[in-house]
Structures are given as structure tokens and as C-alpha cells.
Protein backbone atom coordinates (compact mmCIF):
# COMPACT_ATOMS: atom_id res chain seq x y z
CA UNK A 1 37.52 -25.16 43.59
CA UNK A 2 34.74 -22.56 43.83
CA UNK A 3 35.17 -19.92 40.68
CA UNK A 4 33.38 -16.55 39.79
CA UNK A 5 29.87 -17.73 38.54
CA UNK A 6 29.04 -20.38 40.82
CA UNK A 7 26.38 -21.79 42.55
CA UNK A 8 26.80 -22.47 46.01
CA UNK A 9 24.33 -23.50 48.73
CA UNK A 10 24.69 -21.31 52.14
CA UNK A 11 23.60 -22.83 55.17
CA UNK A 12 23.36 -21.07 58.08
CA UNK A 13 23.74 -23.02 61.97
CA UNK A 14 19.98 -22.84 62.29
CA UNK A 15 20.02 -24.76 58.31
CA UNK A 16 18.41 -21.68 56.89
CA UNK A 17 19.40 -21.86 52.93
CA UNK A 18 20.46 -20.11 50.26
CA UNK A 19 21.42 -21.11 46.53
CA UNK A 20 23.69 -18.07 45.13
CA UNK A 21 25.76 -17.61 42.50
CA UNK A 22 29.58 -16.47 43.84
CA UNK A 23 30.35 -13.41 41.79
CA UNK A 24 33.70 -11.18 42.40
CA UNK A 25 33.83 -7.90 44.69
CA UNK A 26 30.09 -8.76 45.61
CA UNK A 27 28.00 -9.85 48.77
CA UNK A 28 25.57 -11.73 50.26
CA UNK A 29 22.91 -10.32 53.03
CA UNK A 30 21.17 -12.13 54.98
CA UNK A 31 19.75 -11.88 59.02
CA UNK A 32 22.78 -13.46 59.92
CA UNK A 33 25.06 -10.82 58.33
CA UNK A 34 27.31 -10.33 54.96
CA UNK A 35 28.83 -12.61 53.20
CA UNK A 36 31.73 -11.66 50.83
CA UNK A 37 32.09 -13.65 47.83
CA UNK A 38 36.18 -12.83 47.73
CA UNK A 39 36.26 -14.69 50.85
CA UNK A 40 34.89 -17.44 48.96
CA UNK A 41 36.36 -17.67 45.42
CA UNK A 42 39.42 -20.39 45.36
CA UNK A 43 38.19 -22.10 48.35
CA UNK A 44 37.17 -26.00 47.89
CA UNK A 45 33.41 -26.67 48.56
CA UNK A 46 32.71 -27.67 52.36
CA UNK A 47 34.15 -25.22 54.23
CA UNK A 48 33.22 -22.69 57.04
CA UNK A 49 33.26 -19.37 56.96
CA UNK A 50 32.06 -16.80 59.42
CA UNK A 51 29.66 -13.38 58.34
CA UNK A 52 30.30 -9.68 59.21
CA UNK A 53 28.64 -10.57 62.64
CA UNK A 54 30.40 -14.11 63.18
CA UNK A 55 27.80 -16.43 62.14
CA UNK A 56 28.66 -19.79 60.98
CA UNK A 57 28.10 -20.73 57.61
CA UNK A 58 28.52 -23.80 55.07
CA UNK A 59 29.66 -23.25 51.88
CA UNK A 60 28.45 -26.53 49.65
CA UNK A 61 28.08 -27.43 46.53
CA UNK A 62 24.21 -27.64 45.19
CA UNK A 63 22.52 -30.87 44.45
CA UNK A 64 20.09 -31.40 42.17
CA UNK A 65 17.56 -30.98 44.81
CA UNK A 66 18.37 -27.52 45.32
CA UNK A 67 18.07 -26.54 41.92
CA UNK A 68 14.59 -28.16 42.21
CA UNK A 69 13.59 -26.59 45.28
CA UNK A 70 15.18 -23.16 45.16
CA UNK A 71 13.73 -22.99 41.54
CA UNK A 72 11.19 -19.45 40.13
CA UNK A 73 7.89 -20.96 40.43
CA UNK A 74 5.20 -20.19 37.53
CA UNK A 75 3.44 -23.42 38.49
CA UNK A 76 2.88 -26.23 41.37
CA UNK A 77 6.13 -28.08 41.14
CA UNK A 78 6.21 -31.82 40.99
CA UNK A 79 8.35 -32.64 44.41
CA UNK A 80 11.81 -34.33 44.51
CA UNK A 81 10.18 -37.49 46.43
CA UNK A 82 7.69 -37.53 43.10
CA UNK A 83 10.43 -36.82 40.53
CA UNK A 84 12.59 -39.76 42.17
CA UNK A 85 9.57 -41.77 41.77
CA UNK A 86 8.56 -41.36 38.55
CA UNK A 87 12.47 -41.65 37.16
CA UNK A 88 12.68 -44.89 38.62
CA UNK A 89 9.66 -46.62 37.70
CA UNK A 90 10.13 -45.19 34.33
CA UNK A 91 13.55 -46.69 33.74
CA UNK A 92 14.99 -43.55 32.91
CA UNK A 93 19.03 -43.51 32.21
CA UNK A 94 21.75 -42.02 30.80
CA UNK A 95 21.17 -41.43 27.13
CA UNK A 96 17.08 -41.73 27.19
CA UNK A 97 15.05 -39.86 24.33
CA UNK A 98 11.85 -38.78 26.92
CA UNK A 99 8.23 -36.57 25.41
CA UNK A 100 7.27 -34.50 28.72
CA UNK A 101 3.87 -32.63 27.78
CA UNK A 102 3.62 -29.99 30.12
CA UNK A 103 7.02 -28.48 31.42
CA UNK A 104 5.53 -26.18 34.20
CA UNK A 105 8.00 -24.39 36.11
CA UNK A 106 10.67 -27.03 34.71
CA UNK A 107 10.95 -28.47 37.87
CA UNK A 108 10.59 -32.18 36.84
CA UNK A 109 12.57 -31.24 33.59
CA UNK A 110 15.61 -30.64 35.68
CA UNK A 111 15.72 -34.08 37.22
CA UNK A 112 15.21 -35.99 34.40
CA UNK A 113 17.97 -33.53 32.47
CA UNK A 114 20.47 -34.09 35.22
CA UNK A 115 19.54 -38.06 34.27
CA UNK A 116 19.78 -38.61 30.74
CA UNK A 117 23.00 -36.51 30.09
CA UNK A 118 25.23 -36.22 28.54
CA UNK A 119 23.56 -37.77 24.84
CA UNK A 120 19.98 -37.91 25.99
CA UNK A 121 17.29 -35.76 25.05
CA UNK A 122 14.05 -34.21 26.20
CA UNK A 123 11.67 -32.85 24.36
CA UNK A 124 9.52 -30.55 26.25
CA UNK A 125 5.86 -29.23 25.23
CA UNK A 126 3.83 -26.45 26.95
CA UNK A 127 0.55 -24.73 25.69
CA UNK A 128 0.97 -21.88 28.09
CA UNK A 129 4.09 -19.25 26.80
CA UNK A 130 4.07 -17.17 29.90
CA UNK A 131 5.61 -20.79 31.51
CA UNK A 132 8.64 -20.99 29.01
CA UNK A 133 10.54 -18.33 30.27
CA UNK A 134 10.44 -19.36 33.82
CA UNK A 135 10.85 -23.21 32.75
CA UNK A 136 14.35 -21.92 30.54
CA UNK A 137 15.62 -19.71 33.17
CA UNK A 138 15.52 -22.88 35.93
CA UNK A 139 17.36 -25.23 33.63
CA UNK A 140 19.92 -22.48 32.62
CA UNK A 141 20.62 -21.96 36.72
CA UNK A 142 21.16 -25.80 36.66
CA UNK A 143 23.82 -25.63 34.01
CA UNK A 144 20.78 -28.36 31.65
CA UNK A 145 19.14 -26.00 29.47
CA UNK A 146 21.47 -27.71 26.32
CA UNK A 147 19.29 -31.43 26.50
CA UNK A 148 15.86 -29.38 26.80
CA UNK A 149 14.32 -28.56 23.69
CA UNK A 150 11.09 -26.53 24.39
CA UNK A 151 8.25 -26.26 22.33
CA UNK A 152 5.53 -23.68 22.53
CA UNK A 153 2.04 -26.21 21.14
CA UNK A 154 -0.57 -27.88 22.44
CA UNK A 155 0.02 -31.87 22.71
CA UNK A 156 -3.13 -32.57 21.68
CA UNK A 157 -2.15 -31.64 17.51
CA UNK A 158 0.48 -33.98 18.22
CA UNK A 159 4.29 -34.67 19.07
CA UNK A 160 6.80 -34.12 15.93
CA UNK A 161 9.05 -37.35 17.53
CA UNK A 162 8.54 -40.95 17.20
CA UNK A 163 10.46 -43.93 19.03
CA UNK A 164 10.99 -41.92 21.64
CA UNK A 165 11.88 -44.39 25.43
CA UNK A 166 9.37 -42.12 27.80
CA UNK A 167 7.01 -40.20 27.63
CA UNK A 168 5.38 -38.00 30.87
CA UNK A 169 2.71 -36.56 31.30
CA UNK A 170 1.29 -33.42 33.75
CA UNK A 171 -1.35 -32.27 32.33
CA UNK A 172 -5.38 -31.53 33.31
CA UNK A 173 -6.89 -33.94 30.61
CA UNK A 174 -4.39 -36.70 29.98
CA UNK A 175 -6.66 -39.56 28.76
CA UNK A 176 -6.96 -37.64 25.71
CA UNK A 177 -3.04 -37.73 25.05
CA UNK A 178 -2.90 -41.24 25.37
CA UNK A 179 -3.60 -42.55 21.87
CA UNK A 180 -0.76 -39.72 20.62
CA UNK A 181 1.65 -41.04 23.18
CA UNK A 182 1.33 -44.73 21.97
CA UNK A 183 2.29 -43.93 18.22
CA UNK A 184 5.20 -41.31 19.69
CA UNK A 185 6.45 -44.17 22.00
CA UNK A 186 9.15 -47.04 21.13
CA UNK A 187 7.75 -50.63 21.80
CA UNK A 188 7.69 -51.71 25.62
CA UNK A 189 8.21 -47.91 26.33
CA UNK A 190 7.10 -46.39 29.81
CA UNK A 191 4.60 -44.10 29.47
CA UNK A 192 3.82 -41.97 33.08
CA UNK A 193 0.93 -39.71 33.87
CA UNK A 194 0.88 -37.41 37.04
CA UNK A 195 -1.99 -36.03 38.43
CA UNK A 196 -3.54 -34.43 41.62
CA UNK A 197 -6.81 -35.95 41.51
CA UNK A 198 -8.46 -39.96 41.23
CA UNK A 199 -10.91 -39.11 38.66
CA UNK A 200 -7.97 -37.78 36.37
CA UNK A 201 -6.41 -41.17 37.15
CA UNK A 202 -9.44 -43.27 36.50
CA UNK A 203 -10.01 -42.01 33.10
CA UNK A 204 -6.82 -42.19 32.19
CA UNK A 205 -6.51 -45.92 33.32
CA UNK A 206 -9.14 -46.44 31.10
CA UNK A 207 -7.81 -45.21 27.93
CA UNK A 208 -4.34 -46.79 28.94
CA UNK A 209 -5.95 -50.10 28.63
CA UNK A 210 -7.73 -49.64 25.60
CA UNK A 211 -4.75 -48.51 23.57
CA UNK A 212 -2.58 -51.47 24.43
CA UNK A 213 -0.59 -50.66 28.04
CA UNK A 214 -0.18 -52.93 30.00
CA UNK A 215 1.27 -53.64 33.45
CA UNK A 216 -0.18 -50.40 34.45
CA UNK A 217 0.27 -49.45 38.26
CA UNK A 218 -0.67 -46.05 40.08
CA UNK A 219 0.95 -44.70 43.57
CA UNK A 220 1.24 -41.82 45.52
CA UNK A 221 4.27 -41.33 47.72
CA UNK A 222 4.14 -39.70 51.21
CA UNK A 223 7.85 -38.71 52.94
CA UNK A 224 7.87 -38.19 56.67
CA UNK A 225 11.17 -37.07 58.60
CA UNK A 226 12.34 -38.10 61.99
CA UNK A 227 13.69 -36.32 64.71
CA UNK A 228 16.94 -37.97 66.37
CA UNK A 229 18.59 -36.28 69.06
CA UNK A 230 19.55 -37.14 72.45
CA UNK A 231 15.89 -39.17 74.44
CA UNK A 232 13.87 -37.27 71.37
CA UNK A 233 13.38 -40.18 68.92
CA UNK A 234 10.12 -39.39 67.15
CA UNK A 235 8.38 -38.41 63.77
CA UNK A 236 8.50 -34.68 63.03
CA UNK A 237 4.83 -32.99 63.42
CA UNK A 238 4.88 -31.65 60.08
CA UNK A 239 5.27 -34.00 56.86
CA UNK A 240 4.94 -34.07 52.76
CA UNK A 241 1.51 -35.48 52.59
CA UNK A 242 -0.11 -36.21 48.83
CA UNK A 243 1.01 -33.82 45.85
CA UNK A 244 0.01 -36.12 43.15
CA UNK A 245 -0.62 -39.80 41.78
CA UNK A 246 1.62 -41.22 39.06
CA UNK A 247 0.28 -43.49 37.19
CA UNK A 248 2.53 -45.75 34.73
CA UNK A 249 1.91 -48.11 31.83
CA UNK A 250 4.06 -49.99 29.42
CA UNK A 251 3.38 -50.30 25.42
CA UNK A 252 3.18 -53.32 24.02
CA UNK A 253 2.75 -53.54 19.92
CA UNK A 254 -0.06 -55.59 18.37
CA UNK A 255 -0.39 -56.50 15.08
């Protein structure tokens, strides 16, 4: 049951949306007219109600997605189809202790918070303050802010945990993280490095190796949506092309 305080995603017949939080004696505007929020508090998620003008709406309840998408952007995000990636390769779960150097816009740090709950933890570090408060704001809007502990300092003086099961990395100059990441990370721990460009990869290949990785693998993923309706079966024109390359490696301890 939908209560004051909220989120709900609004999506309109033409699937324009909205991610709002439902608060008493207030409305929504949009092109499509007002929504009240008192016609919406007590109601069960999936319903339809109509605006001031008769619209059709959906009232839904967000995914993690829309937190993601819908999220205040300080930064270039790291998409969904990436963050899906990257959290399965890694072997994330339930419970997983994870180093992310470079938090961003927090984008990333809300899917892999929505993962490790309830007794995980992540342990977030950004050079750049003016980030943090967007970064906190995101994860407080997705109800995750509790298993992110942000810390304002460089990555390069070093991480304060040790034994940790990930660690990820989106940052310009990772290659010169990765001997810090190997002492930080637990034995056959996943290690993951994203970054736009194939010369950051490269170099960052070629420290992996030299510090004891192994099984290291880079890919890019590229998501294309089809149209299905009625003798239109095709491709859509437009598509999510490259955002990044994620490259992952796997410690191994030698004496």
C-alpha cells in the first residue's frame, strides 16, 4: 500500500516518466495535467488513475533502474546495462564487503547497495567533495544510503580496509591503483576497472598482470531494443552504443 513519503514511478500512455515522492494534500504537474497525491495514498501499486484533464496514468512501484536513471547527475553515470555487467562478472551477493574508488554521481553505488544488503558493505572513495553531496542525496532517494560509507581522499594514499571481496574502479588513471587494490583485496577477489577509453585499458592490463591477476578479461556491452507491433518487427533506429570497457581480474596470492 502506497503511504505519505513514497516513491512512485508515473507513466503516462505515451510512457513519459516520472519518479515522485507521494506526499499528502500535494500535486503533481505535468503536460498531461495534475495529479493529486490524496488520490493516491492507500491505493496498492499498479493501478490507473486519470489527471485533471483525463489522462491515463500508471502508478508503479520504482525499480532499481529508476533510481539509477532518474538520479541528480554531477558526473557521467555508469549505465544499468554496465552496472548489471560488472555485478555479475564480479560475483557480487548479498553480504559482499566491496572498495569502489570513485563514487561519481552514485549511480553504480546504488546497484551494488541494492545487492549486498542487508549485512554488506561498501566503502566508497571520491577525491572530488563537490560529488559527495549529489552521490548521498541519490542513495538517500533509494532508501541505501545506511551500507554506503563515503570517504572524502584520494585512493592513491591508500584504502583504510583490507580483505575486502571487490573492489571497482572508475577512475582516469587506474593502473596506478592497482598495486593498492591487491593488498586491500581478499585472496581470489574480483577486482573491476571501468573506463571510456583502450589506452586506459591497456595500461591497466598491464599492471594487472604484473601484480598477480589473473584470468583477466575486458568487454564492452552494447543494448539495442526492438520494435514489435502488428507487420513492424524491426530494431529501433536509436540504440545504447559504447559508454565504457570493464575490465576484470582475479587475485591470486604468491608466496
Amino acid at each position: 500500500m502506497i503511504k505519505e513519503g513514497d516513491n512512485i514511478i508515473l507513466i503516462s500512455e505515451r510512457l513519459n516518466r516520472w519518479l515522485v515522492k507521494v506526499q499528502s494534500g500535494k500535486e503533481f504537474q505535468t503536460h498531461k495535467g495534475i495529479i493529486k497525491f490524496d488520490d493516491i495514498i492507500g491505493k496498492d501499486y499498479g493501478f490507473v488513475l486519470e489527471s485533471s484533464i483525463g489522462k491515463k496514468f500508471y502508478v508503479l512501484e520504482p525499480l532499481i533502474y529508476d533510481y539509477i536513471f532518474k538520479s541528480k547527475r554531477s558526473t557521467q553515470i555508469i549505465y544499468p546495462k554496465d552496472a548489471a555487467i560488472i555485478t555479475l562478472f564480479s560475483g557480487i551477493h548479498p553480504g559482499s564487503r566491496i572498495i569502489e574508488a570513485g563514487i561519481g554521481s552514485g549511480a553504480l553505488t546504488i546497484a551494488l547497495a541494492n545487492i549486498i544488503r542487508p549485512n554488506g558493505k561498501i566503502y566508497a572513495y571520491e577525491i572530488k567533495e563537490e560529488y559527495i553531496p549529489v552521490a548521498k542525496k541519490n542513495l538517500e532517494r533509494a532508501g541505501l544510503a545506511k551500507f554506503v560509507e563515503i570517504k572524502h581522499r584520494d585512493a592513491l594514499n591508500g584504502f583504510d580496509e583490507t580483505d575486502v571481496d571487490n573492489i571497482i574502479l572508475d577512475l582516469a588513471t587506474p593502473w596506478l591503483i592497482i598495486p593498492i587494490a591487491y593488498k586491500a583485496l581478499k585472496n581470489s577477489g574480483v577486482i573491476l576497472s571501468y573506463s571510456p577509453t583502450i589506452d586506459q585499458v591497456q595500461k591497466t592490463v598491464n599492471i594487472m598482470k604484473e601484480n598477480n591477476f589473473i584470468d583477466i578479461h575486458t568487454i564492452e556491452c552494447l543494448i539495442r531494443e526492438w520494435q514489435i507491433a502488428p507487420n513492424k518487427v524491426r530494431p529501433h533506429m536509436r540504440m545504447i552504443g559504447h559508454t565504457g570497457f570493464m575490465t576484470f581480474g582475479t587475485k591470486i596470492f604468491v608466496t
